[in-house]
N, C-alpha and C. Protein backbone atom coordinates (compact mmCIF):
# COMPACT_ATOMS: atom_id res chain seq x y z
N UNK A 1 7.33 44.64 16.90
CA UNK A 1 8.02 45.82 16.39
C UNK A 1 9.30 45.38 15.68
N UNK A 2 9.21 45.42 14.88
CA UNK A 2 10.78 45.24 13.77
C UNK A 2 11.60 46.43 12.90
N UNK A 3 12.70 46.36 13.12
CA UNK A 3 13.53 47.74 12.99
C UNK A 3 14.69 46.95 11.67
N UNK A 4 15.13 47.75 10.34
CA UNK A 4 16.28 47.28 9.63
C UNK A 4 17.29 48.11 10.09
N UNK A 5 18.67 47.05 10.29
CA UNK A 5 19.26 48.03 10.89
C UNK A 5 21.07 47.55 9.99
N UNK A 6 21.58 48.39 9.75
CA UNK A 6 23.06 48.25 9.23
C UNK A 6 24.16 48.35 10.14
N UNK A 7 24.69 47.16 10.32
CA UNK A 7 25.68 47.52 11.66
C UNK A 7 27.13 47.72 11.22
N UNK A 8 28.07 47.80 11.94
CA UNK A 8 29.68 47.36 11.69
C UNK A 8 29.69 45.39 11.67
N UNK A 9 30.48 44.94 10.76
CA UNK A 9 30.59 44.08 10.68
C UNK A 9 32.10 43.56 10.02
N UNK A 10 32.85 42.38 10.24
CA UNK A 10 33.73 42.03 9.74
C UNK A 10 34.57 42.67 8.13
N UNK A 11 33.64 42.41 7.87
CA UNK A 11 34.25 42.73 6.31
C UNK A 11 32.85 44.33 5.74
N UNK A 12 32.60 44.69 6.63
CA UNK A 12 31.90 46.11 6.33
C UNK A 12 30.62 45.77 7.15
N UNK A 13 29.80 46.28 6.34
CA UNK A 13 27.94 46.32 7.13
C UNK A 13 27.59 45.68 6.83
N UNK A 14 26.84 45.46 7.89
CA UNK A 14 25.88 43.64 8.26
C UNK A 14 24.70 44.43 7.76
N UNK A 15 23.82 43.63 7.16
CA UNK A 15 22.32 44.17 6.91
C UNK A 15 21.07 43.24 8.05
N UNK A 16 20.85 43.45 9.01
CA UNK A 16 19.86 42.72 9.90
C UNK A 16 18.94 43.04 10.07
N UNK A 17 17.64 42.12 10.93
CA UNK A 17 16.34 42.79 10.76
C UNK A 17 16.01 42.29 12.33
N UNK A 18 15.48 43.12 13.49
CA UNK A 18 15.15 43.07 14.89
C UNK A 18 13.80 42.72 14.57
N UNK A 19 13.34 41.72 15.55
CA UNK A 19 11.79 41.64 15.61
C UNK A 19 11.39 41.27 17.16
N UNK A 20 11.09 42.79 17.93
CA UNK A 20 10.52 42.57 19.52
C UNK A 20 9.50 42.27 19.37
N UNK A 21 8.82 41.51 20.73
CA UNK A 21 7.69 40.94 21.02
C UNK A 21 6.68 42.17 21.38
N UNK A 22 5.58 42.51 21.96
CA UNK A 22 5.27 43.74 22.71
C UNK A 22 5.26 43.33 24.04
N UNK A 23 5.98 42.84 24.27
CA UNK A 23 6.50 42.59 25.79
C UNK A 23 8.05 42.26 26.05
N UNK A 24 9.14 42.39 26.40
CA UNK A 24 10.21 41.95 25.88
C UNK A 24 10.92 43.08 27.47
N UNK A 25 11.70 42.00 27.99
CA UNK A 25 12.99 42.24 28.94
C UNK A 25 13.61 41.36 28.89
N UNK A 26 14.93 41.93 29.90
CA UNK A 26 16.27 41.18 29.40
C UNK A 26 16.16 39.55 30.49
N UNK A 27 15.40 39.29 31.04
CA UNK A 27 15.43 37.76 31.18
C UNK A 27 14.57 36.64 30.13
N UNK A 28 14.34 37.59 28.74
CA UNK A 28 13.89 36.69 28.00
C UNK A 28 15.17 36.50 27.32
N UNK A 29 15.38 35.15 26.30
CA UNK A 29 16.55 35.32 25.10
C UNK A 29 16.26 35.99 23.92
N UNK A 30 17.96 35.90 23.61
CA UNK A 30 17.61 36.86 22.47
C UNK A 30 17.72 35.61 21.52
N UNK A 31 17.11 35.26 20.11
CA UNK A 31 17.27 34.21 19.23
C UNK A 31 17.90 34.90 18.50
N UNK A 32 19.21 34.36 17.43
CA UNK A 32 19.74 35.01 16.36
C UNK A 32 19.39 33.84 15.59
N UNK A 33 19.32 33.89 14.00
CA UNK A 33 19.21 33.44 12.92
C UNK A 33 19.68 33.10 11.86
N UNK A 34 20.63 31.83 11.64
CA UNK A 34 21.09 32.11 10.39
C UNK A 34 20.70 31.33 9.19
N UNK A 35 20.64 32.16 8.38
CA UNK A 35 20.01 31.33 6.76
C UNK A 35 20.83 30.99 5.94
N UNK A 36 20.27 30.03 5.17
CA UNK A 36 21.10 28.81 4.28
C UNK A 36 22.04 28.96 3.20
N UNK A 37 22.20 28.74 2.16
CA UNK A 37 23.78 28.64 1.98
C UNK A 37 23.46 30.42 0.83
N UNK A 38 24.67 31.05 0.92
CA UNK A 38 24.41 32.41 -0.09
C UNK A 38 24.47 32.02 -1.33
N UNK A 39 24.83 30.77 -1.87
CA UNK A 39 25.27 31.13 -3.23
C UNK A 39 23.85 30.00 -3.69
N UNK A 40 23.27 29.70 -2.93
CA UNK A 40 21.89 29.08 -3.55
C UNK A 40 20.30 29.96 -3.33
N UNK A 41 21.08 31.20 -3.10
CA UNK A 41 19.88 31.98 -2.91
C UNK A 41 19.51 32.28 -1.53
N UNK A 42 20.37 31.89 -0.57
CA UNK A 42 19.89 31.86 0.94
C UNK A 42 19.93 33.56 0.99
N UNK A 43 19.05 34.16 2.40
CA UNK A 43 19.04 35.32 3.03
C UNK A 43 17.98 35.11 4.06
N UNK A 44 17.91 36.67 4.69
CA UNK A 44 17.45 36.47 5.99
C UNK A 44 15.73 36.36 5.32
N UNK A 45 15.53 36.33 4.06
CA UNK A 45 14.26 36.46 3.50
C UNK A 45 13.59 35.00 3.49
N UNK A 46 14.46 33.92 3.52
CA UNK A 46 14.05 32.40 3.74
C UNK A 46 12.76 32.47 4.37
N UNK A 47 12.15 31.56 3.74
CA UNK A 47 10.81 31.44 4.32
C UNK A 47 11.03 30.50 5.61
N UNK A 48 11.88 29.40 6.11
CA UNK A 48 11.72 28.57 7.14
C UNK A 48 12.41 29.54 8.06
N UNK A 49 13.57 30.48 7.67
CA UNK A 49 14.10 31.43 8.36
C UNK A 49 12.88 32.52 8.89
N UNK A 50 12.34 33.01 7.93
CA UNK A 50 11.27 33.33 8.56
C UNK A 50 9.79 32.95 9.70
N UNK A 51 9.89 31.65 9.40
CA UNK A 51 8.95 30.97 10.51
C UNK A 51 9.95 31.02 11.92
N UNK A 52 10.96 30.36 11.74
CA UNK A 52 11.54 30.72 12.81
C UNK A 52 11.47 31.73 13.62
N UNK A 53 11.91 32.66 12.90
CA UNK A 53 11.72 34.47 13.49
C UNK A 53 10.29 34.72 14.47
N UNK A 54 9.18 34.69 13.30
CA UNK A 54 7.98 34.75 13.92
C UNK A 54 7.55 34.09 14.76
N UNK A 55 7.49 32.06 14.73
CA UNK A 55 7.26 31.47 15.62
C UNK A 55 8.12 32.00 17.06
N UNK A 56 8.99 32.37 17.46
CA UNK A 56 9.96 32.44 18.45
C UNK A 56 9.64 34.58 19.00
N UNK A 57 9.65 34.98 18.14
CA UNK A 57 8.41 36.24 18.25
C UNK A 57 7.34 36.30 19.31
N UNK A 58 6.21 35.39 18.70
CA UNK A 58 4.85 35.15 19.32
C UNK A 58 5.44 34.50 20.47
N UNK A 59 6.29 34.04 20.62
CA UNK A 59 6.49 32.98 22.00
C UNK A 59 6.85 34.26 23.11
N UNK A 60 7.42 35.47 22.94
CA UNK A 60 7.89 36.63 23.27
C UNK A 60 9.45 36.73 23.51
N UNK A 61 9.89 36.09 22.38
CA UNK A 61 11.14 36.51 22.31
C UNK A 61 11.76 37.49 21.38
N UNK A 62 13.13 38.06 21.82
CA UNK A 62 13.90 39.14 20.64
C UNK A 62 14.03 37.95 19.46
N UNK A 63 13.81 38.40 18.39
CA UNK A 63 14.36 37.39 17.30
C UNK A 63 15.00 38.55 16.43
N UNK A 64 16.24 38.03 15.78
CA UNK A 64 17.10 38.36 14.79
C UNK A 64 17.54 37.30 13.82
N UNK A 65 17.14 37.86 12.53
CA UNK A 65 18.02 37.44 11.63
C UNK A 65 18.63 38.77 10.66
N UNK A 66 19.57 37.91 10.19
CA UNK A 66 20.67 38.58 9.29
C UNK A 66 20.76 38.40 7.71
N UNK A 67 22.01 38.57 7.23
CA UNK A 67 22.35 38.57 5.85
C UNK A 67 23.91 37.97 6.34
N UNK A 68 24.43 37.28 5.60
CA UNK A 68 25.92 36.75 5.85
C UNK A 68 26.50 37.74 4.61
N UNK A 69 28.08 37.75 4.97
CA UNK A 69 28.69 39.03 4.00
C UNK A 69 28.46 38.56 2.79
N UNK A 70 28.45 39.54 1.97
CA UNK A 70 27.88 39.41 0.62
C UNK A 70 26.30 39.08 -0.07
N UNK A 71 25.88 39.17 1.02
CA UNK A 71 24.39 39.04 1.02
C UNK A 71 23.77 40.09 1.18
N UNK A 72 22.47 40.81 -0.41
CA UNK A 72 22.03 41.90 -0.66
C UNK A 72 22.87 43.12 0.33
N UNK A 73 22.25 43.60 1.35
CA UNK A 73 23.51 44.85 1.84
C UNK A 73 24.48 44.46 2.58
N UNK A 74 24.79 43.32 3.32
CA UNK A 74 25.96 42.84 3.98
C UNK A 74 26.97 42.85 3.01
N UNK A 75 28.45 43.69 3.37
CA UNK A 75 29.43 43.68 2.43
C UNK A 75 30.29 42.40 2.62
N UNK A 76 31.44 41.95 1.69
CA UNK A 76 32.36 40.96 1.58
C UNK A 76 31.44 40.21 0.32
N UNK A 77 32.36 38.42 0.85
CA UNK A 77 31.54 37.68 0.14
C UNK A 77 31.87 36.12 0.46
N UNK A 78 31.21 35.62 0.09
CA UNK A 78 31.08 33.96 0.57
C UNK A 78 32.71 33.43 1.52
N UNK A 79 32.46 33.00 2.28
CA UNK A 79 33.67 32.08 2.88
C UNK A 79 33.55 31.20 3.64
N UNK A 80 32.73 29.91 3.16
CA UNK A 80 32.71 28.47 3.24
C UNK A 80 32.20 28.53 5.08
N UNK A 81 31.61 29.50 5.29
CA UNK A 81 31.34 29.01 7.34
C UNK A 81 31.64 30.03 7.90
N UNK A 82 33.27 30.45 7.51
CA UNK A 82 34.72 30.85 8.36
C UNK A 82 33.87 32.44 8.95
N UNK A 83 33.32 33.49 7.30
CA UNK A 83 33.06 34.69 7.62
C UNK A 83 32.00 34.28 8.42
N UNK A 84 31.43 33.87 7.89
CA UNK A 84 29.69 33.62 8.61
C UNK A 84 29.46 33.85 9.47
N UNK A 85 30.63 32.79 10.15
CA UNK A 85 30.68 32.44 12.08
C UNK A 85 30.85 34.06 12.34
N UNK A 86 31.91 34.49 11.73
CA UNK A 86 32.48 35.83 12.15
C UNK A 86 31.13 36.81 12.37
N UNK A 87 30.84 36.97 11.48
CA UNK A 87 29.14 37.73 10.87
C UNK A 87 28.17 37.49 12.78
N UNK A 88 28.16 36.53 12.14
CA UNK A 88 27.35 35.55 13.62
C UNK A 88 27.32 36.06 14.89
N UNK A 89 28.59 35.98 14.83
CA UNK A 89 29.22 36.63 16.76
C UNK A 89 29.19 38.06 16.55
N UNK A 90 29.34 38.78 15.46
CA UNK A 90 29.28 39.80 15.49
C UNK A 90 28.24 40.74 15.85
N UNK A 91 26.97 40.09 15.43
CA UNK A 91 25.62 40.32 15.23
C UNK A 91 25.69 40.07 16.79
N UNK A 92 26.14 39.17 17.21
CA UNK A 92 25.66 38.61 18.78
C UNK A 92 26.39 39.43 19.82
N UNK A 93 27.39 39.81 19.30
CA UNK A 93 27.79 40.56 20.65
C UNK A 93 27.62 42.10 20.29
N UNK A 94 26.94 42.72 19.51
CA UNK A 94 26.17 43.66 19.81
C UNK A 94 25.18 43.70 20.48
N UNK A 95 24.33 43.03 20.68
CA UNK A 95 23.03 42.38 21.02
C UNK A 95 23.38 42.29 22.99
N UNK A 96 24.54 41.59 23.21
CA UNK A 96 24.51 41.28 24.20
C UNK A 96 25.38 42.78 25.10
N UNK A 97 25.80 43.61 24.12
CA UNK A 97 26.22 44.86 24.75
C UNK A 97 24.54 45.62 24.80
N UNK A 98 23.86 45.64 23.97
CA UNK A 98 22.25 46.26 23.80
C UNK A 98 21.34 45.85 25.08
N UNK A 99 21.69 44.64 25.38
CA UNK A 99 20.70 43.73 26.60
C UNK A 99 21.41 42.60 27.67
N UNK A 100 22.15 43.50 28.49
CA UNK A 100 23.06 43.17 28.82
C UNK A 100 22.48 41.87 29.85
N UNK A 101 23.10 40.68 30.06
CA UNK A 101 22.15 39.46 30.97
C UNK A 101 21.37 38.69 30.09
N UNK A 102 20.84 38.78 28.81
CA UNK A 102 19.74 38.60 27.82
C UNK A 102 20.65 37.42 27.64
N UNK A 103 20.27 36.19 27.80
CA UNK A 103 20.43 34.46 27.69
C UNK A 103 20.51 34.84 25.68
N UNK A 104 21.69 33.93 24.89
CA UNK A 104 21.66 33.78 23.73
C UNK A 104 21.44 32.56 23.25
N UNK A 105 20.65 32.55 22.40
CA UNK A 105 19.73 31.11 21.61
C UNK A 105 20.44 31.60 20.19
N UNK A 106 20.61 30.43 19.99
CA UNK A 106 21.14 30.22 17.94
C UNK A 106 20.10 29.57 17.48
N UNK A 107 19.86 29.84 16.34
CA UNK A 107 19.14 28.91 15.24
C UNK A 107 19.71 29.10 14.10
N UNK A 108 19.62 27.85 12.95
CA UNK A 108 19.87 27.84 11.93
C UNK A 108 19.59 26.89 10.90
N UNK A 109 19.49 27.41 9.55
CA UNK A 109 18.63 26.27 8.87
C UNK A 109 19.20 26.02 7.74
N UNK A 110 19.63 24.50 7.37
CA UNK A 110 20.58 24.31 6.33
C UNK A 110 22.06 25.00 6.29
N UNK A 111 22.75 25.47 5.81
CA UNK A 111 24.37 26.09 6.06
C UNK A 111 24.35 26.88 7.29
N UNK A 112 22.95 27.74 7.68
CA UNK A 112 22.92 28.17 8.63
C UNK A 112 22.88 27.40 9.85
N UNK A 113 22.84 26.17 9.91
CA UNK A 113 22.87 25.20 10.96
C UNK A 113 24.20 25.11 11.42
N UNK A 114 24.99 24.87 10.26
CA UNK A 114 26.48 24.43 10.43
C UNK A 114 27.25 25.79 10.81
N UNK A 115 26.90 26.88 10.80
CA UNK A 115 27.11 28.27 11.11
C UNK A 115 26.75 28.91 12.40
N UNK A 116 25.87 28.33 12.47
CA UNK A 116 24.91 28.19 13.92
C UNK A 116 26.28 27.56 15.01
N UNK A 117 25.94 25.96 14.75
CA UNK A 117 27.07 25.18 15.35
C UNK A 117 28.17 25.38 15.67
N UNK A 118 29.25 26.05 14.32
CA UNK A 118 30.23 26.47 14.56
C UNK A 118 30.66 27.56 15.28
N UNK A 119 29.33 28.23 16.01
CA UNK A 119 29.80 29.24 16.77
C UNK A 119 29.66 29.37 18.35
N UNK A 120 28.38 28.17 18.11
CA UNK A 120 27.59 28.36 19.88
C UNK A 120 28.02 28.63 20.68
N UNK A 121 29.25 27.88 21.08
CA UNK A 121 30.51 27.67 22.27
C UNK A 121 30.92 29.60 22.35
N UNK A 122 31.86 30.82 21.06
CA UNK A 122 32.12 31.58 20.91
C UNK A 122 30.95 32.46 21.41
N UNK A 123 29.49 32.17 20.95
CA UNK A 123 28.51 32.70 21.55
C UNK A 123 27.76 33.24 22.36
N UNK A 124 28.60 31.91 23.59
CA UNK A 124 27.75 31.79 25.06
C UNK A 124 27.04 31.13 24.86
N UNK A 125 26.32 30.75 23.71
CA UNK A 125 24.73 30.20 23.37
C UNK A 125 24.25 29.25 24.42
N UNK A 126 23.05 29.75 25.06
CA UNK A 126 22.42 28.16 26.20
C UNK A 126 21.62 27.89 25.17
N UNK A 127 21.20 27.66 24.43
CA UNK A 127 20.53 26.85 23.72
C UNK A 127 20.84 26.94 22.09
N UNK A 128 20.10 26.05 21.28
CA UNK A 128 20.64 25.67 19.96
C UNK A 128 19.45 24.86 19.44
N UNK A 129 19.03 25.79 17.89
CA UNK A 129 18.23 24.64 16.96
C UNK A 129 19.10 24.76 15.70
N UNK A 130 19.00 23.47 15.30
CA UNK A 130 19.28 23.04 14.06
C UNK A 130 18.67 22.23 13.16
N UNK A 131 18.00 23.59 11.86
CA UNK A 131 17.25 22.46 11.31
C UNK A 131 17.58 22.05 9.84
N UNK A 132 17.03 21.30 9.40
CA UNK A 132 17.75 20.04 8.19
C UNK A 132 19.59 20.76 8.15
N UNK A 133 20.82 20.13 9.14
CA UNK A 133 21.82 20.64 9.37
C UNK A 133 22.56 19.60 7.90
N UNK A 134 23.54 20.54 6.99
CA UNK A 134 23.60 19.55 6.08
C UNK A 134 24.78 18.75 6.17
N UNK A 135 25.27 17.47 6.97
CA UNK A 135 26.02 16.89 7.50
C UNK A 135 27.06 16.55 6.23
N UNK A 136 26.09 16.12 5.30
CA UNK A 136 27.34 15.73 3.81
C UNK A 136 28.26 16.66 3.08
N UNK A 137 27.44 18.21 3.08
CA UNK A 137 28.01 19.15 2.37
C UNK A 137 29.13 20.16 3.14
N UNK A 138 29.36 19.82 4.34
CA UNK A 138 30.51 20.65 5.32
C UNK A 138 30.79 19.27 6.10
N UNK A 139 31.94 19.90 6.83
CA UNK A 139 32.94 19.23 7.49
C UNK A 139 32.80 19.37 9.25
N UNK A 140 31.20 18.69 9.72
CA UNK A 140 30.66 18.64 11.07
C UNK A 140 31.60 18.13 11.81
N UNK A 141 32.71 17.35 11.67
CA UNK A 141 33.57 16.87 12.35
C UNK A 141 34.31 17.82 13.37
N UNK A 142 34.57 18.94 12.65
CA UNK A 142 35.69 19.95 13.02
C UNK A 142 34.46 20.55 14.15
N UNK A 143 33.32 20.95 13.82
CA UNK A 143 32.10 21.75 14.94
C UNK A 143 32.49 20.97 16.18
N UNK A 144 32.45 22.20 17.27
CA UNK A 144 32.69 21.85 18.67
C UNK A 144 31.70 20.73 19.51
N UNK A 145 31.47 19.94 20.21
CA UNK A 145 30.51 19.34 20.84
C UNK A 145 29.77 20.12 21.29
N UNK A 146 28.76 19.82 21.49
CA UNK A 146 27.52 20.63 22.19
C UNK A 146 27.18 20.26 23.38
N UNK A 147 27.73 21.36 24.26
CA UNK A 147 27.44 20.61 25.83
C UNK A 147 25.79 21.61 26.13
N UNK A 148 25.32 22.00 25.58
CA UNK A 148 24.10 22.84 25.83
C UNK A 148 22.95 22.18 25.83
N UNK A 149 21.54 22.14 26.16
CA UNK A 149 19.93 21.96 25.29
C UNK A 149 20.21 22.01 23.97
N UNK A 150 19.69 21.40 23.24
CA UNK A 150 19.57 21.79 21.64
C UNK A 150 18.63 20.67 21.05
N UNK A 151 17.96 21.05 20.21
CA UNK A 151 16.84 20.39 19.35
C UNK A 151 17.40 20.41 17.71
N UNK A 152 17.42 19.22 16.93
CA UNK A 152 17.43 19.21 15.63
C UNK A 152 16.04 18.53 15.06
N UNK A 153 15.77 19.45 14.32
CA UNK A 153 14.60 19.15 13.04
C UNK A 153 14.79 18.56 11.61
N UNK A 154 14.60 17.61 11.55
CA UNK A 154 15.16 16.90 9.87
C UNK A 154 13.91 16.35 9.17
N UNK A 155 13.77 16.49 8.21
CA UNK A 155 12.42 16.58 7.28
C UNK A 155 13.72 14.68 6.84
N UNK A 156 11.96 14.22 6.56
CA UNK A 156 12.32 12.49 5.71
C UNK A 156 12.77 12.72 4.44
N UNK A 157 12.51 13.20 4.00
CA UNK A 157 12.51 13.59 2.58
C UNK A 157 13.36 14.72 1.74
N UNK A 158 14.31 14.85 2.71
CA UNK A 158 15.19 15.78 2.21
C UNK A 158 16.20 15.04 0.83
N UNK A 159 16.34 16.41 0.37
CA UNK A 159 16.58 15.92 -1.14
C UNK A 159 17.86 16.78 -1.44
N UNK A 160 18.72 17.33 -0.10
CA UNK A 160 20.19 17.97 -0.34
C UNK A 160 20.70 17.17 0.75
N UNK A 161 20.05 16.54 1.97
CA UNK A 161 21.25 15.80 2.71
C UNK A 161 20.81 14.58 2.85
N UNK A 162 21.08 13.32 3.21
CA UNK A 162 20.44 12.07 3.33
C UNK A 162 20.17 12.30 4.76
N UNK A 163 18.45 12.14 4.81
CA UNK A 163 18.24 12.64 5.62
C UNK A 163 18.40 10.93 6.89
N UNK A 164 19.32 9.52 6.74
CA UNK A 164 19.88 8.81 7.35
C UNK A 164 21.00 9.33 8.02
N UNK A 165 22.15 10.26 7.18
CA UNK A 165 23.12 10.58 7.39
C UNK A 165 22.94 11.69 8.91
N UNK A 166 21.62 12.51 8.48
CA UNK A 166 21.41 13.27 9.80
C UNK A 166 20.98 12.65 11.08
N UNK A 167 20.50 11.47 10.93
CA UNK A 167 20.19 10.46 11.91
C UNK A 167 20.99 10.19 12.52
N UNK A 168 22.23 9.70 11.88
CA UNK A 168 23.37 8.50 11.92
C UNK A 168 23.94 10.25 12.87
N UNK A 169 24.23 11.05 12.37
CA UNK A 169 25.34 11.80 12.88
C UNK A 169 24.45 11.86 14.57
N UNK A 170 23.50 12.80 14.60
CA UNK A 170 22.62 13.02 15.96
C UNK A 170 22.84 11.72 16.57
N UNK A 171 22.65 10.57 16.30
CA UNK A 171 22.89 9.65 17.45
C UNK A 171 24.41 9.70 17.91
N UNK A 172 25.35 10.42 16.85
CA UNK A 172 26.66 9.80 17.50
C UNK A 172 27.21 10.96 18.54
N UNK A 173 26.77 11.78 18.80
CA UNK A 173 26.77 12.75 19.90
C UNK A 173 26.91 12.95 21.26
N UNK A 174 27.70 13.00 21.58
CA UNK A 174 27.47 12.85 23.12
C UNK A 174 26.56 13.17 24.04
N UNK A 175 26.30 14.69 24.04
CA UNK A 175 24.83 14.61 24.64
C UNK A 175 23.72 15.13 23.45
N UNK A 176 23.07 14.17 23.21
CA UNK A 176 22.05 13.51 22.00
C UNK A 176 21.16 15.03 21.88
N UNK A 177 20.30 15.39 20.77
CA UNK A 177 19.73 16.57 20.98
C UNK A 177 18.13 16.21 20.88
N UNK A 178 17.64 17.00 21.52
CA UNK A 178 16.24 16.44 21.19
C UNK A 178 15.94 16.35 19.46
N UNK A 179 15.34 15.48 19.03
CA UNK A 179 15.33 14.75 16.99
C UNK A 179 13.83 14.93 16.87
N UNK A 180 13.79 15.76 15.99
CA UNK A 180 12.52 15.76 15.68
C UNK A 180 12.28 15.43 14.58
N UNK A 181 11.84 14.58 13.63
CA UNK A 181 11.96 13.53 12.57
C UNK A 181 10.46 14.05 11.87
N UNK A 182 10.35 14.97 10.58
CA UNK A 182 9.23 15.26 10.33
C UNK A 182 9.19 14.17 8.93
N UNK A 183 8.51 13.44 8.93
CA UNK A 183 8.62 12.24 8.00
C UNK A 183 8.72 12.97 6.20
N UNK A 184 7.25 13.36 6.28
CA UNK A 184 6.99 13.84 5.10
C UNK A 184 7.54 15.12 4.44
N UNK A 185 8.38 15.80 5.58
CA UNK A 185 8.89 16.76 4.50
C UNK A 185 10.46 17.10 3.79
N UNK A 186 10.66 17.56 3.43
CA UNK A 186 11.40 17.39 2.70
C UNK A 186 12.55 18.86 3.03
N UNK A 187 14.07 18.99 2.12
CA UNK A 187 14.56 20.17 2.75
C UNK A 187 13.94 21.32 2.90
N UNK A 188 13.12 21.79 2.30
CA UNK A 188 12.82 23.14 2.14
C UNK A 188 11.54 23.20 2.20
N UNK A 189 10.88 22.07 3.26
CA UNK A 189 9.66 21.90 3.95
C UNK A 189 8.80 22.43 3.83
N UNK A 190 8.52 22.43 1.88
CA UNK A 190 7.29 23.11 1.18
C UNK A 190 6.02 22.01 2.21
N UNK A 191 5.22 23.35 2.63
CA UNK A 191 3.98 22.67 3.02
C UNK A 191 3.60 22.56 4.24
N UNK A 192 4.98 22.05 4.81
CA UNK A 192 5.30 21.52 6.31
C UNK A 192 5.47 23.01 7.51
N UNK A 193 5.54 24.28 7.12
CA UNK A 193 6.11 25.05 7.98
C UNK A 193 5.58 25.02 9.42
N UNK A 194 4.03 24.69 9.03
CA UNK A 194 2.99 24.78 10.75
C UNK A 194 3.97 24.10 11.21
N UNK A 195 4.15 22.76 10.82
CA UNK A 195 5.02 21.39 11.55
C UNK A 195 6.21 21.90 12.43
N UNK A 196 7.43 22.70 11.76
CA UNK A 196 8.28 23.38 12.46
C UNK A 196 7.78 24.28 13.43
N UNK A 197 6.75 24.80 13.00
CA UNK A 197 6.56 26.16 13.75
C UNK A 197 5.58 25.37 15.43
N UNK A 198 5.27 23.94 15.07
CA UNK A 198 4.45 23.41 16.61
C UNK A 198 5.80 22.80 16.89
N UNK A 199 6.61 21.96 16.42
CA UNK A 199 7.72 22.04 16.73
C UNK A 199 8.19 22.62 18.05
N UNK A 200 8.69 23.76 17.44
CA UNK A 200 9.07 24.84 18.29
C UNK A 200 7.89 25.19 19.58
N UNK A 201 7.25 24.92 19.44
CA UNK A 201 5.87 25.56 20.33
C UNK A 201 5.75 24.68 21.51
N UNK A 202 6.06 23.45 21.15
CA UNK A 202 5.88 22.43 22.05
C UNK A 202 7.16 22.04 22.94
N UNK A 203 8.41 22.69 22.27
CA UNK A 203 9.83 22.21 23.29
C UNK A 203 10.05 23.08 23.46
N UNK A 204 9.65 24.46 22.94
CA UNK A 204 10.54 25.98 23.43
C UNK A 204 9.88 26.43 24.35
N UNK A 205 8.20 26.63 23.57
CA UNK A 205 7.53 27.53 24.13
C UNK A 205 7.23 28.03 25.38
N UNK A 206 7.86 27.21 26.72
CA UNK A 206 7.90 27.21 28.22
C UNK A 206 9.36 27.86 28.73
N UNK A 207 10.10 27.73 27.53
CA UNK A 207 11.74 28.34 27.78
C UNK A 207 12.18 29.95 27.50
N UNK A 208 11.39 30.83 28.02
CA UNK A 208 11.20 31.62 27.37
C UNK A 208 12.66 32.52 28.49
N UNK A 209 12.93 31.85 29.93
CA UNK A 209 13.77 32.14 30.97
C UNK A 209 15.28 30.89 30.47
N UNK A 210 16.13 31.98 30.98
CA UNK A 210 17.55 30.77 31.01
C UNK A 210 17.30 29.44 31.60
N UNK A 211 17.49 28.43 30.83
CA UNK A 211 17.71 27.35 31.62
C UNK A 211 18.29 27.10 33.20
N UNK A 212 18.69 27.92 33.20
CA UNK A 212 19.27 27.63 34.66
C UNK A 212 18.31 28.84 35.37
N UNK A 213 17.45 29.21 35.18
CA UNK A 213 16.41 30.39 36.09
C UNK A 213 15.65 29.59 36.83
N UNK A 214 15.14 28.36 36.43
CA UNK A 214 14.54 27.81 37.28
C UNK A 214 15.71 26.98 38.26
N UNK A 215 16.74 26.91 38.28
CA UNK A 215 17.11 25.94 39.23
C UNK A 215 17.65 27.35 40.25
N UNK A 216 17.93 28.41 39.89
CA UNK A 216 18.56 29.96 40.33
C UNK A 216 17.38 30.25 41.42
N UNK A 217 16.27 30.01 40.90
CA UNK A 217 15.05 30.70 41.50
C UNK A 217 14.56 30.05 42.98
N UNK A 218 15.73 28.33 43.13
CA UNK A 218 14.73 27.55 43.86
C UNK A 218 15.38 28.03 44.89
């Protein structure tokens, strides 16, 4: 079931899109979504943004994605991360007033990674994906450490970040994220989407409870 919905947001109305499972309570997470950079065409219409959504859907989770301000009905306009994040939490703590207890998961793909990142900690987020995160084109330094679970996805063949540089950064991490290294594809993982979408199927698909439910439960 998927609902468009216009919320209050930082700099005016957020334009977002809900997608419930047909099964859905508040000890599942909720996933939020963010898509890649606005001024290259990004929105919540992304096709890897969209696998995301759906793959994490079928698994029976809430999935959300958005529009960052200035994106088709989201008002404002571009601000390098800063609004984004804002956008981000905003979206999220409605969500967590809507389903109150509901565990928060980030995802994000390309700028939305680094948007993702920059907020998790502000979030609550227990968990975190990040996929092709673009390490050269923002300033990952300043992003908080990640003391959470989190999985990054990096296509070989990416052709906006070196996809070494995403290597080199994930190893230097303190606690390392699960790397999922898809050789053959490339940023915008024409071809490759099944790949992300088993991806996800194979490290999420059992996480559908807070990480800490199973140690709560024993």
């Amino acid at each position: 079931m998927g609902e468009e919905l216009l919320i209050p947001g930082p700099s005016g109305q957020l334009e977002l899109l809900t997608s419930y499972p047909e099964c859905y309570n508040d000890s599942h997470p909720i996933v939020v979504i963010c898509h890649p950079h606005p001024l290259y065409g990004g929105s919540l219409q992304n096709k890897v943004v969209h696998t995301l959504a759906k793959t994490f859907n079928d698994l029976g989770l809430l999935s959300i994605t958005f529009n960052f301000c200035g994106v088709e009905k989201s008002n404002g306009q571009f601000d390098h991360g800063i609004g984004e994040t804002d956008d981000l939490l905003a979206v999220v703590k409605l969500f967590q007033q809507r389903h109150p207890g509901a565990p928060i998961w980030l995802a994000g793909f390309s700028f939305g990674a680094y948007v993702a990142l920059r907020g998790h900690v502000d979030a609550a987020a227990e968990r975190l994906l990040l996929v092709a995160p673009p390490v050269k084109m923002f300033d990952f330094e300043e992003t908080p450490n990640v003391e959470i679970p989190w999985t990054v996805i990096q296509g070989g063949r990416d052709e906006v970040t070196p996809p070494e540089a995403v290597a080199e950064w994930v190893e230097s991490q303190p606690n390392r994220p699960d790397f999922r290294w898809l050789t053959t594809a490339d940023h915008f993982f024409h071809g490759q989407l099944n790949r992300i979408r088993q991806s996800l199927i194979d490290q999420w698909g059992s996480m559908k409870a807070s990480p800490n439910a199973e140690h709560d439960a024993a």
